[in-house]
PDB file of N, CA and C in Angstrom:
ATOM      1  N   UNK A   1       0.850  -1.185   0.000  1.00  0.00           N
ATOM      2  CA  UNK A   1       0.000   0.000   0.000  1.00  0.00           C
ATOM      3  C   UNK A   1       0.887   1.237   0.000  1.00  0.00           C
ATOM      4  N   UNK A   2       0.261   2.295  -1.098  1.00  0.00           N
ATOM      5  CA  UNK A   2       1.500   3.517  -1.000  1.00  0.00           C
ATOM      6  C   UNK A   2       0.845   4.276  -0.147  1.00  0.00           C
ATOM      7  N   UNK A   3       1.326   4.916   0.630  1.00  0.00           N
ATOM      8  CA  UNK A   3       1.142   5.738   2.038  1.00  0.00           C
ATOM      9  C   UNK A   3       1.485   7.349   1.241  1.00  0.00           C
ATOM     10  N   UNK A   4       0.746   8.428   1.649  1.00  0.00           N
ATOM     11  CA  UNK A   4       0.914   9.707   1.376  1.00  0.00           C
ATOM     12  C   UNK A   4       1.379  10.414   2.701  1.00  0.00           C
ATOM     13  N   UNK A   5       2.832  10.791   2.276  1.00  0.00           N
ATOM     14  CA  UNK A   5       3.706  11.553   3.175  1.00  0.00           C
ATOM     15  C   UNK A   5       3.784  13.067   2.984  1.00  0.00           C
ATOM     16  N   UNK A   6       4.036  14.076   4.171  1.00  0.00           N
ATOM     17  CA  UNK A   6       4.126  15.267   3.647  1.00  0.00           C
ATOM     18  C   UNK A   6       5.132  15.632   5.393  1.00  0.00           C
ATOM     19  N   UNK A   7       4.935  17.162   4.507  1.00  0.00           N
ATOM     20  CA  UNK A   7       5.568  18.121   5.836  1.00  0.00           C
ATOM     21  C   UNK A   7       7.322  17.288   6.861  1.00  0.00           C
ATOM     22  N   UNK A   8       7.577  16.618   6.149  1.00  0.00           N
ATOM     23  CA  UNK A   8       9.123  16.032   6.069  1.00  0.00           C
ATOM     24  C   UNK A   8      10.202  17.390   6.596  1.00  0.00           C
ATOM     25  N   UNK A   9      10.780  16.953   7.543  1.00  0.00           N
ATOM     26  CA  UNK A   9      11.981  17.901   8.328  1.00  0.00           C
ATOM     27  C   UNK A   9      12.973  17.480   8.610  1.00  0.00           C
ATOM     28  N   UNK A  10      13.772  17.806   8.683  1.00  0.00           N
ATOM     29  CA  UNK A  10      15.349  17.176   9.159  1.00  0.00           C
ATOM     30  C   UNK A  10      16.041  18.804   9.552  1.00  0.00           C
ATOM     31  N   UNK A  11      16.734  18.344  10.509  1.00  0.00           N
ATOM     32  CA  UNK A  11      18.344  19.386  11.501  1.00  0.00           C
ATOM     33  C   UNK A  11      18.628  19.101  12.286  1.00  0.00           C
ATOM     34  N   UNK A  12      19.545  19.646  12.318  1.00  0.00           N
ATOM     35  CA  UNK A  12      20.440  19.281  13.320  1.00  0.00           C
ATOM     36  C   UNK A  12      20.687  20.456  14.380  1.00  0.00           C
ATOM     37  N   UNK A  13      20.551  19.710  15.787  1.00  0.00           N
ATOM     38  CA  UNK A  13      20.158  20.734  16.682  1.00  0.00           C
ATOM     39  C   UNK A  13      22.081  20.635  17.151  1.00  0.00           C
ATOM     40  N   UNK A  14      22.990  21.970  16.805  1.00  0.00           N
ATOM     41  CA  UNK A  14      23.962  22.569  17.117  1.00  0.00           C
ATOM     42  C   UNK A  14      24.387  23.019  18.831  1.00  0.00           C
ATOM     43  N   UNK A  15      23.285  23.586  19.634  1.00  0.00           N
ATOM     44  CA  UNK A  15      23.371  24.306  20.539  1.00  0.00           C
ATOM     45  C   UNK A  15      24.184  23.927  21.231  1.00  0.00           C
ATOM     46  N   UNK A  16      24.709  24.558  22.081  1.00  0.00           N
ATOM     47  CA  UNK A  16      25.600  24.267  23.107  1.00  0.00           C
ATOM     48  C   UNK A  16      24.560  24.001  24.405  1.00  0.00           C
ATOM     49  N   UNK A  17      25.379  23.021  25.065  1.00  0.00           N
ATOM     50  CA  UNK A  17      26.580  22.452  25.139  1.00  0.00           C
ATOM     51  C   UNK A  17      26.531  21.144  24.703  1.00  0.00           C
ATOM     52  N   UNK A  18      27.456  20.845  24.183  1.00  0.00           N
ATOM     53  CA  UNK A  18      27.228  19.296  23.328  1.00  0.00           C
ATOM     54  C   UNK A  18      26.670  18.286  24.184  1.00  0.00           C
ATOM     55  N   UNK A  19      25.821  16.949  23.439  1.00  0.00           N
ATOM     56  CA  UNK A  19      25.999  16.795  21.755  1.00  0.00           C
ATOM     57  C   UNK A  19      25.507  17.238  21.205  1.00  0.00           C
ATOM     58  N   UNK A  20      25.700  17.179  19.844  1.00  0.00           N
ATOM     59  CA  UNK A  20      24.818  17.767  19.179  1.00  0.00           C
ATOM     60  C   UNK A  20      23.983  16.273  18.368  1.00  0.00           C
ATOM     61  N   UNK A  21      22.248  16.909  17.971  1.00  0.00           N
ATOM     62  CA  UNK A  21      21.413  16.116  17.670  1.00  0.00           C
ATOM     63  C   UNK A  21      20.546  15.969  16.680  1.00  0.00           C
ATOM     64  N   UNK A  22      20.326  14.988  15.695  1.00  0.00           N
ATOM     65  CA  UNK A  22      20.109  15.104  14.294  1.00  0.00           C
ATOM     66  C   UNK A  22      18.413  14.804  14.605  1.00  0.00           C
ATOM     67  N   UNK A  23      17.367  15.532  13.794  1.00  0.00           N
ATOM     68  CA  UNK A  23      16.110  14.619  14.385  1.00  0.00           C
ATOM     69  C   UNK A  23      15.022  14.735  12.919  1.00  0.00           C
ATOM     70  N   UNK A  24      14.651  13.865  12.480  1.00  0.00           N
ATOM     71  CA  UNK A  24      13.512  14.248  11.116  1.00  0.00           C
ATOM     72  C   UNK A  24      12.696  13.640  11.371  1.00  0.00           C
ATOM     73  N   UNK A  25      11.450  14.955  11.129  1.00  0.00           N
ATOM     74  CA  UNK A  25      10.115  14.177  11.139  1.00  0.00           C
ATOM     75  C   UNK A  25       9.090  14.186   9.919  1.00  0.00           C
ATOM     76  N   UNK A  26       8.166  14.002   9.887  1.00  0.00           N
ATOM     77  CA  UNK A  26       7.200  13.865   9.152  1.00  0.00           C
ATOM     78  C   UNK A  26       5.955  13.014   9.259  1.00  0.00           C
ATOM     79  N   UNK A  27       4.580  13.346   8.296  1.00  0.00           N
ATOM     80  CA  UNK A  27       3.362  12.800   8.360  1.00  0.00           C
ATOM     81  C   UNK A  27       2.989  12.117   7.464  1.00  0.00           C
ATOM     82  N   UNK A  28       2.891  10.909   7.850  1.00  0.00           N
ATOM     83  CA  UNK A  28       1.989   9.691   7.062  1.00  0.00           C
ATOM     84  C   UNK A  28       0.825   9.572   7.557  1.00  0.00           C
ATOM     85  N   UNK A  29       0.008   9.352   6.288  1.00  0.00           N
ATOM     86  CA  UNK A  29      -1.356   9.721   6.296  1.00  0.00           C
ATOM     87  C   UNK A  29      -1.876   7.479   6.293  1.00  0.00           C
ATOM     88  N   UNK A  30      -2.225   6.975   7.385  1.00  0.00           N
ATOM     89  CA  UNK A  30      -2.452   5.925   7.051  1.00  0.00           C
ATOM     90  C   UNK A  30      -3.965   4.988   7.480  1.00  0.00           C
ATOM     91  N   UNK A  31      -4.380   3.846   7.469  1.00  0.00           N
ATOM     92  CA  UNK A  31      -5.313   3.704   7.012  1.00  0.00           C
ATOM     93  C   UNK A  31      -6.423   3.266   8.654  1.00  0.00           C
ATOM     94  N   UNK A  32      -5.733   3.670   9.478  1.00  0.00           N
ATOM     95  CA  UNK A  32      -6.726   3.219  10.839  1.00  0.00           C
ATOM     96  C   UNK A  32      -5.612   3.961  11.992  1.00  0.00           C
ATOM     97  N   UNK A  33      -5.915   4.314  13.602  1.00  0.00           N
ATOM     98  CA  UNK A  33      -5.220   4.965  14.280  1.00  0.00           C
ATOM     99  C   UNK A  33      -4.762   4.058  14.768  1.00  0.00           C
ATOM    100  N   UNK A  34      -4.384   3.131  14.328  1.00  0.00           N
ATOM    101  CA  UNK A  34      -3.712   1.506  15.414  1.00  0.00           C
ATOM    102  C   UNK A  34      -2.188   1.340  14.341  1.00  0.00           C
ATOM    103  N   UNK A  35      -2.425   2.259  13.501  1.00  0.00           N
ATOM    104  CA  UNK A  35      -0.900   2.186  12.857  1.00  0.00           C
ATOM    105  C   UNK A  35      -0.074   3.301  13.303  1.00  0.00           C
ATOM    106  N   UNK A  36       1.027   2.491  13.441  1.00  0.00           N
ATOM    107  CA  UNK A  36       2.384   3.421  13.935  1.00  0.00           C
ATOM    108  C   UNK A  36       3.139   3.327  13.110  1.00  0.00           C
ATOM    109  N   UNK A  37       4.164   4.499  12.697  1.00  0.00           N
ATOM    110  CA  UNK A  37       4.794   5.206  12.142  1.00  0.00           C
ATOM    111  C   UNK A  37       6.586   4.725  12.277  1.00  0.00           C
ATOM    112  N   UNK A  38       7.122   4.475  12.400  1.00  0.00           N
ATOM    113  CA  UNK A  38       8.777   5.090  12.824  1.00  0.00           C
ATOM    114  C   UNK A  38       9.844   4.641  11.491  1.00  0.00           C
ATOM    115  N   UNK A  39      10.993   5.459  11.625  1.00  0.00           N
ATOM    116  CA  UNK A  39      12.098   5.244  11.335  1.00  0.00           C
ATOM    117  C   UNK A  39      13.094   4.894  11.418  1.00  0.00           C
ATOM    118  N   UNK A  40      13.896   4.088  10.693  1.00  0.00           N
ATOM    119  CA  UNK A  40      14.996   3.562  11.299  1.00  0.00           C
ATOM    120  C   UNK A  40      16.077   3.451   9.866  1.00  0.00           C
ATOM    121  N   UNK A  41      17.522   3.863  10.696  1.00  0.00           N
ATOM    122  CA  UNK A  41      18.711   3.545   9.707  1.00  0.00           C
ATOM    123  C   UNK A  41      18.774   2.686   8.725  1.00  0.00           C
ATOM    124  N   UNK A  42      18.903   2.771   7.671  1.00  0.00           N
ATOM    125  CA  UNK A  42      18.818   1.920   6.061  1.00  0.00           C
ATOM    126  C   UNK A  42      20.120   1.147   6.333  1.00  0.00           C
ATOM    127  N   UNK A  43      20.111   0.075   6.434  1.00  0.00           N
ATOM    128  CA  UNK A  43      21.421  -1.054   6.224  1.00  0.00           C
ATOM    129  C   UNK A  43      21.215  -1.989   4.911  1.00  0.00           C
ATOM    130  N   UNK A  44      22.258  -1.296   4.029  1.00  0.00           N
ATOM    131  CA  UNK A  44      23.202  -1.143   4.421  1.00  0.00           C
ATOM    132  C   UNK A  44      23.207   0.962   3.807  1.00  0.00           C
ATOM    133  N   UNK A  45      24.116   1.973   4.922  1.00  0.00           N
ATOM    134  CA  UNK A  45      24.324   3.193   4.516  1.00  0.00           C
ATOM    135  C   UNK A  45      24.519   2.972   2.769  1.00  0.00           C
ATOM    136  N   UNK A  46      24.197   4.293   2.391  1.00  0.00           N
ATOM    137  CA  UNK A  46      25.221   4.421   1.257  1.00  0.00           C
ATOM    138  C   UNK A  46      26.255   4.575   0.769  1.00  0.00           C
ATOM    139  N   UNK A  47      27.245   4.921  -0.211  1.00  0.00           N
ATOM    140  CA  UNK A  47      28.463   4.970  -0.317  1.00  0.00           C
ATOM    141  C   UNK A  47      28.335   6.942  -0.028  1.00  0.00           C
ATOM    142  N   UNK A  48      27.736   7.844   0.187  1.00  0.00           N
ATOM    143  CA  UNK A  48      27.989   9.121   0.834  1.00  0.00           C
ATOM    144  C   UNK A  48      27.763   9.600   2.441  1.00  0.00           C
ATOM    145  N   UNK A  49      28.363   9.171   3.216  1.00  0.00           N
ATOM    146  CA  UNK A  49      28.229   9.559   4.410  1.00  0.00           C
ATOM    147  C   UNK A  49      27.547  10.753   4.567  1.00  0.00           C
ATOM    148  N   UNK A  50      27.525  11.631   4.003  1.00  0.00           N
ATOM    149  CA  UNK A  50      26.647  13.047   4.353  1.00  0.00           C
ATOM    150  C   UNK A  50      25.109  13.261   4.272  1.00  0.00           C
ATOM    151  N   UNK A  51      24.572  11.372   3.618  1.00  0.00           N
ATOM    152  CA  UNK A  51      23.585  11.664   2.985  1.00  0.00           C
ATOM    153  C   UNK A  51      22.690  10.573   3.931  1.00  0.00           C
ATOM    154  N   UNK A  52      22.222  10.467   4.823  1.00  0.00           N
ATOM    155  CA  UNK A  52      21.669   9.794   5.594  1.00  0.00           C
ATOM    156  C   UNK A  52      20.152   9.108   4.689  1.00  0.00           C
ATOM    157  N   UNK A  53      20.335   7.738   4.891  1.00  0.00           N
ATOM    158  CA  UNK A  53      19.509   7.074   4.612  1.00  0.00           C
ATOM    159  C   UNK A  53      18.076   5.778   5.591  1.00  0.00           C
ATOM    160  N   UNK A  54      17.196   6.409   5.188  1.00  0.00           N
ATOM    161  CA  UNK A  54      16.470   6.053   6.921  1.00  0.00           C
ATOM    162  C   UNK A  54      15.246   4.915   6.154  1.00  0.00           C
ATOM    163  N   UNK A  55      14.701   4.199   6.566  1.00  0.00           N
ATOM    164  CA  UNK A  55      13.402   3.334   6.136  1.00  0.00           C
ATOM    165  C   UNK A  55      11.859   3.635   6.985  1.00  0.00           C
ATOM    166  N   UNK A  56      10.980   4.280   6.154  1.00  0.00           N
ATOM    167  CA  UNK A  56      10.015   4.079   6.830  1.00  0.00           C
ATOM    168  C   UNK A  56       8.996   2.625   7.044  1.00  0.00           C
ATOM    169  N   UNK A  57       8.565   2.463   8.505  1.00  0.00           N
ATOM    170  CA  UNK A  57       8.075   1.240   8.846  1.00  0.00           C
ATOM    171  C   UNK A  57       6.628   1.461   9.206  1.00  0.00           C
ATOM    172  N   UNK A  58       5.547   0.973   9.079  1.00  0.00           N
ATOM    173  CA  UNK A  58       4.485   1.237   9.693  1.00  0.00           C
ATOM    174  C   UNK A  58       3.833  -0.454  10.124  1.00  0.00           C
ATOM    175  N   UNK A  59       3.846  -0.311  11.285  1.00  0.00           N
ATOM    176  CA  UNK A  59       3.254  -1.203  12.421  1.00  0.00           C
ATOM    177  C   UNK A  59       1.814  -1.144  12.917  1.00  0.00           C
ATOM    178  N   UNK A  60       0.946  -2.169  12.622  1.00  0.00           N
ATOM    179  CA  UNK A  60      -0.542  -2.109  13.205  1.00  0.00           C
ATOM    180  C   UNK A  60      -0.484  -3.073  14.348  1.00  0.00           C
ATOM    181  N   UNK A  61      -0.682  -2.137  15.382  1.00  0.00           N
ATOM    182  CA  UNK A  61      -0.925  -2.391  16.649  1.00  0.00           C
ATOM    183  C   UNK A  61      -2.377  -3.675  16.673  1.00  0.00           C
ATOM    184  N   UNK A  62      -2.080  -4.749  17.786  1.00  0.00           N
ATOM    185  CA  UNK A  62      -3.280  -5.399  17.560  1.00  0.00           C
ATOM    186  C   UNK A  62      -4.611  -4.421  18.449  1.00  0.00           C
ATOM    187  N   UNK A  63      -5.773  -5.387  17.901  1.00  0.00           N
ATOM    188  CA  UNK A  63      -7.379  -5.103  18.159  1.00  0.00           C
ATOM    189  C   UNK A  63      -7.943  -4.386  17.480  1.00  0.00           C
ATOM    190  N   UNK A  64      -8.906  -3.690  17.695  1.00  0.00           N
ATOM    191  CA  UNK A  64      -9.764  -3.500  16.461  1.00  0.00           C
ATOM    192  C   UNK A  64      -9.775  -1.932  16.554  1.00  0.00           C
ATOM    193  N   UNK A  65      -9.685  -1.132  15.103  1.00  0.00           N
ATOM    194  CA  UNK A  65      -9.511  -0.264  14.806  1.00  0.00           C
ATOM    195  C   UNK A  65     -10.219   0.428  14.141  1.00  0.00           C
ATOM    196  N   UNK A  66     -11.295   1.771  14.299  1.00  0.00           N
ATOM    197  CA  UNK A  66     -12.075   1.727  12.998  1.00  0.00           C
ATOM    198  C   UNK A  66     -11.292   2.434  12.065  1.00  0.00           C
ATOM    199  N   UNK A  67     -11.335   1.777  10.702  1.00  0.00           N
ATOM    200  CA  UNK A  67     -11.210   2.289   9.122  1.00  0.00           C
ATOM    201  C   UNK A  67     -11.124   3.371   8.786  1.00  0.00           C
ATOM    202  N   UNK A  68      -9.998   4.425   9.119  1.00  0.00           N
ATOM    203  CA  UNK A  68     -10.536   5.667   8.635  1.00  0.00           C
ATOM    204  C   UNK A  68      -9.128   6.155   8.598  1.00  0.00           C
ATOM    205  N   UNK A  69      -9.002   6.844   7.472  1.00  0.00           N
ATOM    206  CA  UNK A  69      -7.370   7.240   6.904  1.00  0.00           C
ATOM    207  C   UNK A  69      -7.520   8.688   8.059  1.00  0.00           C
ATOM    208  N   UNK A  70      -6.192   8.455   8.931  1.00  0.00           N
ATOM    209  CA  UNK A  70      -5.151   9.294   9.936  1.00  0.00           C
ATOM    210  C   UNK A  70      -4.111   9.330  10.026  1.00  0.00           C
ATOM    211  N   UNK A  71      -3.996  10.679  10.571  1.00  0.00           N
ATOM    212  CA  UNK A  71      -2.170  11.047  10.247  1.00  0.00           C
ATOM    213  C   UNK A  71      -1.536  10.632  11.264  1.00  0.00           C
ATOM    214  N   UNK A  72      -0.508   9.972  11.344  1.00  0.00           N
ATOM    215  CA  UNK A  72       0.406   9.774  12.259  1.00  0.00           C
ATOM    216  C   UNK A  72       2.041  10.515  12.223  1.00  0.00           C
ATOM    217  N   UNK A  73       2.614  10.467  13.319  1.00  0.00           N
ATOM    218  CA  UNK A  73       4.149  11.100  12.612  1.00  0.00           C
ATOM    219  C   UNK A  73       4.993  10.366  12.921  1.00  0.00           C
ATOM    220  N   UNK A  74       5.769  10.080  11.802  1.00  0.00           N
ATOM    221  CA  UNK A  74       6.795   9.338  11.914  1.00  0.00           C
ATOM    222  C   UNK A  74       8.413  10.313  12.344  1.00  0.00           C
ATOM    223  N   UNK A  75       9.178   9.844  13.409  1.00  0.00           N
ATOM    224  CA  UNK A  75      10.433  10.494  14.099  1.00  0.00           C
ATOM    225  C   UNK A  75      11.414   9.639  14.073  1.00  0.00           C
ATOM    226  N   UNK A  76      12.755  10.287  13.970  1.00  0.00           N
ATOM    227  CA  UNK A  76      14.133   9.738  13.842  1.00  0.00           C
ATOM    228  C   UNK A  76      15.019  10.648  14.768  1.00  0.00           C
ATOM    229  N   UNK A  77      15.268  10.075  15.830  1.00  0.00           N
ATOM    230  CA  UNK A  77      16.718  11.147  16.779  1.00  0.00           C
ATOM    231  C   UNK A  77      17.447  10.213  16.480  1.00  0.00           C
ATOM    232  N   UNK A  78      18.574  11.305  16.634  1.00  0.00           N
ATOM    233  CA  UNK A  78      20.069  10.606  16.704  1.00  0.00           C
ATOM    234  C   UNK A  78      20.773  11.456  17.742  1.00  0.00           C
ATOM    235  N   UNK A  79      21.413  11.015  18.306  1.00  0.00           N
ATOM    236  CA  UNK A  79      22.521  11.947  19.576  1.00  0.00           C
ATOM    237  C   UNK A  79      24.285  11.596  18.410  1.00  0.00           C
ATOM    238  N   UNK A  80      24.632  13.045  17.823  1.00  0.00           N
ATOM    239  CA  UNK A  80      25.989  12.832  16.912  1.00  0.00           C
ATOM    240  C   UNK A  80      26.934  12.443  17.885  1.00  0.00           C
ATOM    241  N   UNK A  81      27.899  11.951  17.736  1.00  0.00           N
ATOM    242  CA  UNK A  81      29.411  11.803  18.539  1.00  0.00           C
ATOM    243  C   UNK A  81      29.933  12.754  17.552  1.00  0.00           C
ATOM    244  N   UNK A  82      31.547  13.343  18.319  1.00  0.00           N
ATOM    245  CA  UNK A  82      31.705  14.261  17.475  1.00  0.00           C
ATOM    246  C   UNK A  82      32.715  13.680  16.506  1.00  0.00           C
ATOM    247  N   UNK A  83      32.769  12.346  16.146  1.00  0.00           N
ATOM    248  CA  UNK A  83      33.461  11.345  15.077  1.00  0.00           C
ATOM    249  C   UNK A  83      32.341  11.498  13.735  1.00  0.00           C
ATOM    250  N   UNK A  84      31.044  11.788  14.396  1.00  0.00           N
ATOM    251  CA  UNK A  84      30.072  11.590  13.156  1.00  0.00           C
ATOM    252  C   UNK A  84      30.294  12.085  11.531  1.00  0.00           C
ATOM    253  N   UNK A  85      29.775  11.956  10.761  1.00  0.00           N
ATOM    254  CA  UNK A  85      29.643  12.961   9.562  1.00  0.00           C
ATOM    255  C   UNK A  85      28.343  13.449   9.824  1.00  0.00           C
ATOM    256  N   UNK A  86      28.265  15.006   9.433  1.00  0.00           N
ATOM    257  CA  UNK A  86      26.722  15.356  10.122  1.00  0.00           C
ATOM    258  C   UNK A  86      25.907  15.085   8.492  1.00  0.00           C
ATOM    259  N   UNK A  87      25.220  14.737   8.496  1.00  0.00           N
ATOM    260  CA  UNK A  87      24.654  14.742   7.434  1.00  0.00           C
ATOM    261  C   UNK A  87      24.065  15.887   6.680  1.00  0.00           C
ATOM    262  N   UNK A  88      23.904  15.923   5.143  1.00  0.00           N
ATOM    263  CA  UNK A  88      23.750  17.567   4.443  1.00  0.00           C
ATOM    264  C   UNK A  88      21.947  17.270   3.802  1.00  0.00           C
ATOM    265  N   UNK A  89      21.711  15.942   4.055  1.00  0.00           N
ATOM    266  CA  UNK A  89      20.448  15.574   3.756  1.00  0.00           C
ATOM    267  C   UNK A  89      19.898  14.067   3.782  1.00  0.00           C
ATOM    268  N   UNK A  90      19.009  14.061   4.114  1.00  0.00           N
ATOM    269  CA  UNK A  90      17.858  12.779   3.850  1.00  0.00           C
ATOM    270  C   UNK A  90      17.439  12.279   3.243  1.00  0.00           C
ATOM    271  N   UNK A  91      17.702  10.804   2.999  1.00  0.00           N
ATOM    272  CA  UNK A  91      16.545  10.469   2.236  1.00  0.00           C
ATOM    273  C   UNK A  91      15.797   9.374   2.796  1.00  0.00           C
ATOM    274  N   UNK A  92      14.529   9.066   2.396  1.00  0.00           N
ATOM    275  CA  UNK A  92      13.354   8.204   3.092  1.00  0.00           C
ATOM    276  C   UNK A  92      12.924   7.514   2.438  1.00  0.00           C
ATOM    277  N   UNK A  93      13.306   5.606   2.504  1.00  0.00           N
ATOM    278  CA  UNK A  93      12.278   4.845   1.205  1.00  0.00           C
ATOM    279  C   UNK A  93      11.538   4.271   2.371  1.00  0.00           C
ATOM    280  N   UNK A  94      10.433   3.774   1.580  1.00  0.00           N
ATOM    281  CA  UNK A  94       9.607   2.376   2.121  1.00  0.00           C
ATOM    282  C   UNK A  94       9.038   1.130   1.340  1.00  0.00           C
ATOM    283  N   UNK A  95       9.151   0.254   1.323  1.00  0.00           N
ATOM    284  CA  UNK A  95       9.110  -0.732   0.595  1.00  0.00           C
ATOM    285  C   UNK A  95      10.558  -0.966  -0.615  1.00  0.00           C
ATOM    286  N   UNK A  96      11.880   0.027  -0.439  1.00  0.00           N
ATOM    287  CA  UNK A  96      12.651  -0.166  -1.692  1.00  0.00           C
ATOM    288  C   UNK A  96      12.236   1.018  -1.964  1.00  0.00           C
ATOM    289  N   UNK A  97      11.406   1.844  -2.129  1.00  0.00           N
ATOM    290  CA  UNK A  97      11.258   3.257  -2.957  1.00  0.00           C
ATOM    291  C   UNK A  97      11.702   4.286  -1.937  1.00  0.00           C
ATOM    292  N   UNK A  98      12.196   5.577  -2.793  1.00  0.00           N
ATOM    293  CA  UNK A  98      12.475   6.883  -2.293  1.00  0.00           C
ATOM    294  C   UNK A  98      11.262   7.522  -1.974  1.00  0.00           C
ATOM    295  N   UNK A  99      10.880   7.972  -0.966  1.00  0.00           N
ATOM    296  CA  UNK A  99       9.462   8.572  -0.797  1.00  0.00           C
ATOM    297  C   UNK A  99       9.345   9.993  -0.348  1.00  0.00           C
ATOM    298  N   UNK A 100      10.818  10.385   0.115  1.00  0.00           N
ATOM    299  CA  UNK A 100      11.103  11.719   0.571  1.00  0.00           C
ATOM    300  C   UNK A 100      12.677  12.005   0.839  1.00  0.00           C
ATOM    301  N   UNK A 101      12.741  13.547  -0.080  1.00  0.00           N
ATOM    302  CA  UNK A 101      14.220  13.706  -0.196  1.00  0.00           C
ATOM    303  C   UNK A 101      14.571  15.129   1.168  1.00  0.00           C
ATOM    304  N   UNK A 102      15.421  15.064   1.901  1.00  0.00           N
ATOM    305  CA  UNK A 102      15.405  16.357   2.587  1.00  0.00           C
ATOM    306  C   UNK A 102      16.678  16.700   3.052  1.00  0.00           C
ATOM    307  N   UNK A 103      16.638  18.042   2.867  1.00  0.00           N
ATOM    308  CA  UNK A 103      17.921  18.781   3.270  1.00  0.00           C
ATOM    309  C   UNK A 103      17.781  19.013   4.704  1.00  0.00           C
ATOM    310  N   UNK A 104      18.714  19.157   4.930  1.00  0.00           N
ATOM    311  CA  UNK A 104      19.044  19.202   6.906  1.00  0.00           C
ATOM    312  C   UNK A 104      19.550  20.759   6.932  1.00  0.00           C
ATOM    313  N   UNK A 105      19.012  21.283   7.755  1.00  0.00           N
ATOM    314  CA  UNK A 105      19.002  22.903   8.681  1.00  0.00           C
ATOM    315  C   UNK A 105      19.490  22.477  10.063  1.00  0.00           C
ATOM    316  N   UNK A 106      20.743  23.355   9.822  1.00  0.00           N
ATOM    317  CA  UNK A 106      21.579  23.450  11.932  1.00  0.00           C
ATOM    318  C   UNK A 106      20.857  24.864  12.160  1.00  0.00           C
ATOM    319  N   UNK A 107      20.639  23.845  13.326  1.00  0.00           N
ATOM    320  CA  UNK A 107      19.949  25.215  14.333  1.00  0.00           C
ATOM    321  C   UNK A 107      20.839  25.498  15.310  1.00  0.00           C
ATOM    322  N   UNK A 108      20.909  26.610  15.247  1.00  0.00           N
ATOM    323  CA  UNK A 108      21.895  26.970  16.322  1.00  0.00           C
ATOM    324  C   UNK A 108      20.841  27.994  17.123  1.00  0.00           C
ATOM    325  N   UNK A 109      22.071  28.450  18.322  1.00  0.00           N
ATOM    326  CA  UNK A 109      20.966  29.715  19.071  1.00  0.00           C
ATOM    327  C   UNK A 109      22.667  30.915  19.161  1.00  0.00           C
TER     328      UNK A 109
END
């Protein structure tokens, strides 16, 4: 089933005092409120370290659910070490497909 994603974010939170922390979110629109959302690291990375590659998963919780397309949000933290490569952007498949491309914003204060 293709899932309709939107409003996709990624940055990296800079502030002092370390660490610093990478976090992307976004909304999948899916087919009952007993489905959950999350993300997790693509294994295997790609050959660009800067370019973070994540899989979206969606999980239906058991019992009974009524039928009705809701948004859920799917989240990714990371806590960087300062060995990391910070990443310059995102990308998001599910099932094998690319479903969302995103550039990463440091926030600083």
């Amino acid at each position: 089933m293709s899932n309709q994603c939107r409003n996709w974010q990624a940055w990296l939170n800079t502030m002092p005092p370390p660490p610093d922390e990478l976090h992307v979110v976004g909304d999948v629109i899916v087919g009952n409120p007993g489905i959950s959302a999350h993300l997790t690291m693509r294994e295997p990375q790609g050959s660009n370290p800067a370019v973070l590659l994540l899989d979206l998963h969606l999980v239906q919780q058991p019992g009974m659910w009524l039928q009705v397309m809701t948004c859920v949000q799917a989240r990714f933290d990371r806590v960087l070490t300062p060995e990391s490569t910070r990443p310059t952007s995102v990308e998001i498949f599910q099932d094998g497909t690319r479903i969302a491309l995103i550039d990463t914003i440091d926030v600083v204060s």
